[in-house]
N, C-alpha and C. Protein backbone atom coordinates (compact mmCIF):
# COMPACT_ATOMS: atom_id res chain seq x y z
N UNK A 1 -4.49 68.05 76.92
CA UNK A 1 -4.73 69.22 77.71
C UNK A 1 -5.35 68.80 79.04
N UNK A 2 -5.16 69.74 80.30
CA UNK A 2 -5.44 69.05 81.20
C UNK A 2 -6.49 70.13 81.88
N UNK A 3 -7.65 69.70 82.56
CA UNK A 3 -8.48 70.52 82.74
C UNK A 3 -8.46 71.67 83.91
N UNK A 4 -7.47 71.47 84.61
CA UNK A 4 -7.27 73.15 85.17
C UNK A 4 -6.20 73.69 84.38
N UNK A 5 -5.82 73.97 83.33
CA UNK A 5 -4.97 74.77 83.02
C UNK A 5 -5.10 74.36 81.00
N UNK A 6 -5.08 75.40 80.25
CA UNK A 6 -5.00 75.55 78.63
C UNK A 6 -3.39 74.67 78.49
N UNK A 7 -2.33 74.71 79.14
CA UNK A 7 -1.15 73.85 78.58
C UNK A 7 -1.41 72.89 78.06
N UNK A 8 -0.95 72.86 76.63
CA UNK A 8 -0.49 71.04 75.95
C UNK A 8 -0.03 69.96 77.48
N UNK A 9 -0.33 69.13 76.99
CA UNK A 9 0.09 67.96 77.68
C UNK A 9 1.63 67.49 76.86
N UNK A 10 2.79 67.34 77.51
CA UNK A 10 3.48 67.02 77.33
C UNK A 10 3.68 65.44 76.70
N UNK A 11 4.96 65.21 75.43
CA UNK A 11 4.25 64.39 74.70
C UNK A 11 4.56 62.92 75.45
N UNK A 12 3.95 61.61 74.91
CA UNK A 12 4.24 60.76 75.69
C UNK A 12 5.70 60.17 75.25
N UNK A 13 6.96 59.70 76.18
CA UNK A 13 7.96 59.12 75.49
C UNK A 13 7.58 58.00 75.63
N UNK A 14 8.13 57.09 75.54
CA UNK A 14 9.03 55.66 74.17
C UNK A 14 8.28 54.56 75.57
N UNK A 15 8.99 55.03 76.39
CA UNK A 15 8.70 54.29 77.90
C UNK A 15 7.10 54.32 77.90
N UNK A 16 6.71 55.44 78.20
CA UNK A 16 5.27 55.44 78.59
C UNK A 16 4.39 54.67 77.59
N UNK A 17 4.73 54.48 76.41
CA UNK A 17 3.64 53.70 75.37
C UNK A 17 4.19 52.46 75.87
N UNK A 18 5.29 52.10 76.10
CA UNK A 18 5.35 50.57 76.27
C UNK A 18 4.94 49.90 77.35
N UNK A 19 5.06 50.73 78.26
CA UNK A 19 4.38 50.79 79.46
C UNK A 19 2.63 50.62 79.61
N UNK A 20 2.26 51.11 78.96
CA UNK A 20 0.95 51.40 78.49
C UNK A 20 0.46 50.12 77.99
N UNK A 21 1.05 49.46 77.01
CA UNK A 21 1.02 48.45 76.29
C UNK A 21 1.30 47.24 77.05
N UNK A 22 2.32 46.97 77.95
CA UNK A 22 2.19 45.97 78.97
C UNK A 22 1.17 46.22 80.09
N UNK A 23 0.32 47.11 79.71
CA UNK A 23 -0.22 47.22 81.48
C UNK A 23 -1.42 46.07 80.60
N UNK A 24 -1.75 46.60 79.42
CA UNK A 24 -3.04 46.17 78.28
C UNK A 24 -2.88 44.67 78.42
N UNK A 25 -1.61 44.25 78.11
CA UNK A 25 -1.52 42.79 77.51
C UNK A 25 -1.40 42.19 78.82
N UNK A 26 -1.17 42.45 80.20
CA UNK A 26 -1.74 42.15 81.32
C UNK A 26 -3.10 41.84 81.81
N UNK A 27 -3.49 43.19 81.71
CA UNK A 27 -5.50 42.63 81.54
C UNK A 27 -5.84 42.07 80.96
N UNK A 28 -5.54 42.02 79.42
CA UNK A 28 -5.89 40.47 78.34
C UNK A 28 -5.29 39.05 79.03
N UNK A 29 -4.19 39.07 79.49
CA UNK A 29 -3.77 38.00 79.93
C UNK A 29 -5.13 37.10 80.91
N UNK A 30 -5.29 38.05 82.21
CA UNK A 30 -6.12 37.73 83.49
C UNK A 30 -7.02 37.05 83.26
N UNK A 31 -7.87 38.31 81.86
CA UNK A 31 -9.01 37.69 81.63
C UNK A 31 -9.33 36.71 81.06
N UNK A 32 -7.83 36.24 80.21
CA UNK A 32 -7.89 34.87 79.39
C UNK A 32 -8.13 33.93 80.49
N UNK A 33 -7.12 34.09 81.52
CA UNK A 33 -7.09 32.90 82.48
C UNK A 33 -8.09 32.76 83.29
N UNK A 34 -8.90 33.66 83.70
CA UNK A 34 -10.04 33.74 84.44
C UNK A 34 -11.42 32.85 83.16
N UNK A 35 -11.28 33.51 82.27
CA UNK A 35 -12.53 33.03 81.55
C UNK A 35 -11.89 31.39 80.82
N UNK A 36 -10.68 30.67 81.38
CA UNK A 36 -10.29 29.60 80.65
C UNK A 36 -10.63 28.72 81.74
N UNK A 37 -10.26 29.76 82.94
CA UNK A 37 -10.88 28.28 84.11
C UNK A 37 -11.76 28.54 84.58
N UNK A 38 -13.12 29.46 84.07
CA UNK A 38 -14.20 28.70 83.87
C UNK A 38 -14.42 27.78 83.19
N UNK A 39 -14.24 27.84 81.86
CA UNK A 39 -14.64 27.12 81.39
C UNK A 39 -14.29 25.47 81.44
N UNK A 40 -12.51 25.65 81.53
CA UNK A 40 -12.23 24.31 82.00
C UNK A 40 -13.01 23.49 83.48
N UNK A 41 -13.52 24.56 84.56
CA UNK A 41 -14.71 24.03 85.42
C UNK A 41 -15.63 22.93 85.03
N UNK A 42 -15.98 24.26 83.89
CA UNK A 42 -17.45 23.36 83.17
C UNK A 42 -17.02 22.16 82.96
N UNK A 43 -16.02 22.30 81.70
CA UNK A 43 -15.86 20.76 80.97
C UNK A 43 -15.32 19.76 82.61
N UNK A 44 -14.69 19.56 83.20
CA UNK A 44 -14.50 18.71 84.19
C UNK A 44 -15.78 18.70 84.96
N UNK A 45 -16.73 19.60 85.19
CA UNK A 45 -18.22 18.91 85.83
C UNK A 45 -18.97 17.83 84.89
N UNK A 46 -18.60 17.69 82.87
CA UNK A 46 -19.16 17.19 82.22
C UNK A 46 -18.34 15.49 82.28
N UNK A 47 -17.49 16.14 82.31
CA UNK A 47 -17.02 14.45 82.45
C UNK A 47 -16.78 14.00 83.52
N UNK A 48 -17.02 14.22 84.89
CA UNK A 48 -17.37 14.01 85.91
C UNK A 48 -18.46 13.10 85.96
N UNK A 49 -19.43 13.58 85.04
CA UNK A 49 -20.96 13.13 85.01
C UNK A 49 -21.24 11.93 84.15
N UNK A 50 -19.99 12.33 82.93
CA UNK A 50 -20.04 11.21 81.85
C UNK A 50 -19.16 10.04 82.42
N UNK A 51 -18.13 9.86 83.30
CA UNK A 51 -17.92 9.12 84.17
C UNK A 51 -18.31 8.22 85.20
N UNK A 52 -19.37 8.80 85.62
CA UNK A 52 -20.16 8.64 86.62
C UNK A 52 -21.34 7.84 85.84
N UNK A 53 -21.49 8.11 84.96
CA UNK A 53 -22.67 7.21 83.70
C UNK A 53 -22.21 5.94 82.81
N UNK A 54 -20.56 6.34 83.00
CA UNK A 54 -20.03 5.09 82.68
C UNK A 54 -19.69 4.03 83.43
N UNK A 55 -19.93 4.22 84.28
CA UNK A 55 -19.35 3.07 86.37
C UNK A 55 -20.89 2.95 85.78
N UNK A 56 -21.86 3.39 86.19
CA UNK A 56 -23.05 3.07 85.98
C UNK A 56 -23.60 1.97 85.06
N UNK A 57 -23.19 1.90 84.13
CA UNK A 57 -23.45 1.23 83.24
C UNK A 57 -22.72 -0.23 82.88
N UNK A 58 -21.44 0.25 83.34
CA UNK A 58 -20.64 -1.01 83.17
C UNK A 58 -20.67 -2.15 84.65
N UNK A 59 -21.60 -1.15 85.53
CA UNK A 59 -21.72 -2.61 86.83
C UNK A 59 -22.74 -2.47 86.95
N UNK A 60 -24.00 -2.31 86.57
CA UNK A 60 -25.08 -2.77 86.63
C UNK A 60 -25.63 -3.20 85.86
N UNK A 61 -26.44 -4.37 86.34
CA UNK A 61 -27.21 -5.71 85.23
C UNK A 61 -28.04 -4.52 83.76
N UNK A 62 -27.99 -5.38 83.08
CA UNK A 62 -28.77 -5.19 81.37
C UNK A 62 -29.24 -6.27 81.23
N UNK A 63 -30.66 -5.78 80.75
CA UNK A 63 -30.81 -4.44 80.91
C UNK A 63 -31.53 -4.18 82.57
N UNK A 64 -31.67 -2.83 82.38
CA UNK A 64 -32.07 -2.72 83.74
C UNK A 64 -33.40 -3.56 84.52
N UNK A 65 -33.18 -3.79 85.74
CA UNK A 65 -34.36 -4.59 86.69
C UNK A 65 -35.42 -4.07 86.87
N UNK A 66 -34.88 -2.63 87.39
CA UNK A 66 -36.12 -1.58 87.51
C UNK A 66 -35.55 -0.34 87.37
N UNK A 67 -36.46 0.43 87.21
CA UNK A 67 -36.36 2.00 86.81
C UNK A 67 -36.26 3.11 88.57
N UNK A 68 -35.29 3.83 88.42
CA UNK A 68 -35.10 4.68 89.26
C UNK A 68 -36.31 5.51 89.57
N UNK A 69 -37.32 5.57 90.72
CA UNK A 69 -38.16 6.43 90.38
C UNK A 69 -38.14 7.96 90.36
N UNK A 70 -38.92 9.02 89.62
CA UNK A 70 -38.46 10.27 89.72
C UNK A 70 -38.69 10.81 91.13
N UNK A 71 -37.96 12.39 91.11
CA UNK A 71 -37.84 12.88 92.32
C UNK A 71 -39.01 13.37 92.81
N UNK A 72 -40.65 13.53 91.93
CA UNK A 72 -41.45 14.45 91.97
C UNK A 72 -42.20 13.72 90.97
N UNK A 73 -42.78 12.69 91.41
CA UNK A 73 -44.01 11.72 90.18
C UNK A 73 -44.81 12.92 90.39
N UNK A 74 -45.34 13.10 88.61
CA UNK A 74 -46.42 13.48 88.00
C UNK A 74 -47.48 13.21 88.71
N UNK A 75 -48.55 13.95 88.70
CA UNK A 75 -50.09 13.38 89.60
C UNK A 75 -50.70 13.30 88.35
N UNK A 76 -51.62 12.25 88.46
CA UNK A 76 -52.54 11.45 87.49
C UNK A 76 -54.09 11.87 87.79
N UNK A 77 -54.61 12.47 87.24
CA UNK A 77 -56.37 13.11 87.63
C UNK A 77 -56.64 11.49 87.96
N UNK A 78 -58.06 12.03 88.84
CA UNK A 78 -58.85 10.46 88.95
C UNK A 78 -59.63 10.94 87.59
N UNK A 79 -59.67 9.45 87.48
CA UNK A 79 -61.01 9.04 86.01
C UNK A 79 -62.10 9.08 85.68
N UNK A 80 -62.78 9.59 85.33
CA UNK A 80 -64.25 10.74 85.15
C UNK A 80 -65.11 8.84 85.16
N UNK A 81 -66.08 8.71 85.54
CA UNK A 81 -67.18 7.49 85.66
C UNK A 81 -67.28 7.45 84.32
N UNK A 82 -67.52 6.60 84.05
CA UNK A 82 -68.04 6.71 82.62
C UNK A 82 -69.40 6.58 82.02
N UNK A 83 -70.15 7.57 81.15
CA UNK A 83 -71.61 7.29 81.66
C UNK A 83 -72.18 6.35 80.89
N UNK A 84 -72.97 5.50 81.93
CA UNK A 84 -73.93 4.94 81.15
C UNK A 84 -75.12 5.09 80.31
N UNK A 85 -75.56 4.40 79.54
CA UNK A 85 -76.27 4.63 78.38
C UNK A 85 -77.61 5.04 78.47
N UNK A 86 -78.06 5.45 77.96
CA UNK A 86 -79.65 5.79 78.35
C UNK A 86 -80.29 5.13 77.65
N UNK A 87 -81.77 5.11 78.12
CA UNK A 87 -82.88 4.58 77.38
C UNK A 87 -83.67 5.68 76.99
N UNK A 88 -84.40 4.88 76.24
CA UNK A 88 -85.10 5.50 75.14
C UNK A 88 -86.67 4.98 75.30
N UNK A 89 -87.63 5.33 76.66
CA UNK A 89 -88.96 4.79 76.34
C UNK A 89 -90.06 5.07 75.60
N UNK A 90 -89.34 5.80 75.00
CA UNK A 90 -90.61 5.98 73.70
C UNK A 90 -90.39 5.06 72.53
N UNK A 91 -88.91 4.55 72.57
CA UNK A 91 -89.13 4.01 70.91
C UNK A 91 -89.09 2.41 71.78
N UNK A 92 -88.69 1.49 70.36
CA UNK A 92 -88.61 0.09 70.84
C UNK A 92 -88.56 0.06 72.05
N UNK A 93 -88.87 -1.00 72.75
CA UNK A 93 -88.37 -1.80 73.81
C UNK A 93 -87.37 -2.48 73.73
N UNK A 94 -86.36 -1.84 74.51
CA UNK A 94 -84.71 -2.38 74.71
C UNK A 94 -83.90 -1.42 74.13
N UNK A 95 -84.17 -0.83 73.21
CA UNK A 95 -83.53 0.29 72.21
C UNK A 95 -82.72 1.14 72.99
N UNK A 96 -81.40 1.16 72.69
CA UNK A 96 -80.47 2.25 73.63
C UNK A 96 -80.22 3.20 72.60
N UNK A 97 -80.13 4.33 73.00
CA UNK A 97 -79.06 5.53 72.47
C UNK A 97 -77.98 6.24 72.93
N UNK A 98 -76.58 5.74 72.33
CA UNK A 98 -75.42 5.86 73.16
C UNK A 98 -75.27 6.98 72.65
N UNK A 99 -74.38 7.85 73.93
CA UNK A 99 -73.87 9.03 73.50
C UNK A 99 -73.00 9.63 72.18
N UNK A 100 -73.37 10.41 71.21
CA UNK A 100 -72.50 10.41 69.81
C UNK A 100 -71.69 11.50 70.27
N UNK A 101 -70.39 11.22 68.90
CA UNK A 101 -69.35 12.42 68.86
C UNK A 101 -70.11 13.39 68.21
N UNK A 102 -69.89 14.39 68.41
CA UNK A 102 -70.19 15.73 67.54
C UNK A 102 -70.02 15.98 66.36
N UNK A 103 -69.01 14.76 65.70
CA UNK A 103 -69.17 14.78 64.11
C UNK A 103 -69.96 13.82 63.75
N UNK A 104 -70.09 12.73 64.90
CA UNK A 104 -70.38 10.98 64.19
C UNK A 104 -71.92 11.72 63.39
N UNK A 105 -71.82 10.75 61.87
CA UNK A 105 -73.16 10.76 60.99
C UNK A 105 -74.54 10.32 61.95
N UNK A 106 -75.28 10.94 61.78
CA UNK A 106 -76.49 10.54 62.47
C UNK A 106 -77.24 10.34 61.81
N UNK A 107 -78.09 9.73 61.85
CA UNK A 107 -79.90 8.73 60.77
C UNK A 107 -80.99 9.16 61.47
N UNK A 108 -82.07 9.32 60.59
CA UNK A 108 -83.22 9.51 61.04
C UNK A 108 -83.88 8.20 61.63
N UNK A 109 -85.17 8.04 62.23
CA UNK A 109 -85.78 6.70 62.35
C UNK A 109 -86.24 6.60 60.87
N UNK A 110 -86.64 7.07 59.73
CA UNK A 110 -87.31 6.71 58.76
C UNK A 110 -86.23 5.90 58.13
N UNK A 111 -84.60 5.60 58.02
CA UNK A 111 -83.78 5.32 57.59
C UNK A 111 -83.44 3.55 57.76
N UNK A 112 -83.94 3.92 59.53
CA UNK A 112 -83.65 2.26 60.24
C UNK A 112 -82.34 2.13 60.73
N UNK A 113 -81.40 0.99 60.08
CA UNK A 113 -80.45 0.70 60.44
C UNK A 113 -79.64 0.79 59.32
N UNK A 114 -79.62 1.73 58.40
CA UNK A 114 -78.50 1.57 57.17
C UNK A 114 -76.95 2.30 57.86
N UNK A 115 -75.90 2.04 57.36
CA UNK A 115 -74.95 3.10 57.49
C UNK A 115 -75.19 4.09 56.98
N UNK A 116 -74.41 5.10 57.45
CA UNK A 116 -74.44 6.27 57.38
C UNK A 116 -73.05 6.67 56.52
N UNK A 117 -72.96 6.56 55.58
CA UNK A 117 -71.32 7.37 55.18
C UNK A 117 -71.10 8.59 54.42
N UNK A 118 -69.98 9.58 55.07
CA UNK A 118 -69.58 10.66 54.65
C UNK A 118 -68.77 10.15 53.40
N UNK A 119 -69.26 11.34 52.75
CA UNK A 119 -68.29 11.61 51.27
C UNK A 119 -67.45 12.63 51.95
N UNK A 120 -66.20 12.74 51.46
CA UNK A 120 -65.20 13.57 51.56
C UNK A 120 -65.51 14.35 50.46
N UNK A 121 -65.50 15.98 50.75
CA UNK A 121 -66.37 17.37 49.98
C UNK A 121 -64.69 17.53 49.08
């Protein structure tokens, strides 16, 4: 039905469906070929590259002399001083106390010099 007027739409003949049907298998066609040479793009940029890695490899010394450097070296912090040890003038003379980890076992002076060892709980 067609929207200025209540008349049926007249029916479609024989022609018009086939017609219809080649216009379809036309647009499927395009888009095959459009989306095939992309992709065939792609694959020829890959072996372009894998080519290009193979000249590479087959004329230059092994193993390599030196390394290509990157385009954008990493920055490296500078290195914190490292602190030195303190003294201790209240106890012995000479007696240091180096800085501990936050887990390392610690001793009393009543203990001396024994190890210290954790049991696993």
């Amino acid at each position: 039905m067609t929207v200025t007027n209540d008349a049926p739409e007249p029916p479609a003949t024989a022609e018009d469906r086939w017609q219809h049907i080649e216009d379809r298998l036309a647009a499927i066609e395009r888009r095959i070929r459009e989306q095939s040479s992309a992709a065939i793009a792609t694959i020829d940029t890959c072996l372009a590259r894998l080519d290009a890695l193979r000249h590479d490899l087959a004329h230059q010394p092994w193993p390599p002399q030196s390394f290509p450097t990157p385009a954008d070296p990493p920055t490296i912090p500078p290195k914190q001083p490292a602190r030195a040890p303190t003294w201790n003038s209240s106890g012995p003379t000479g007696h240091r106390h180096a800085p501990t980890a936050p887990d390392a076992p610690q001793h009393s002076p009543a203990v001396g010099h024994q190890a210290a060892v954790r049991v696993p709980a």
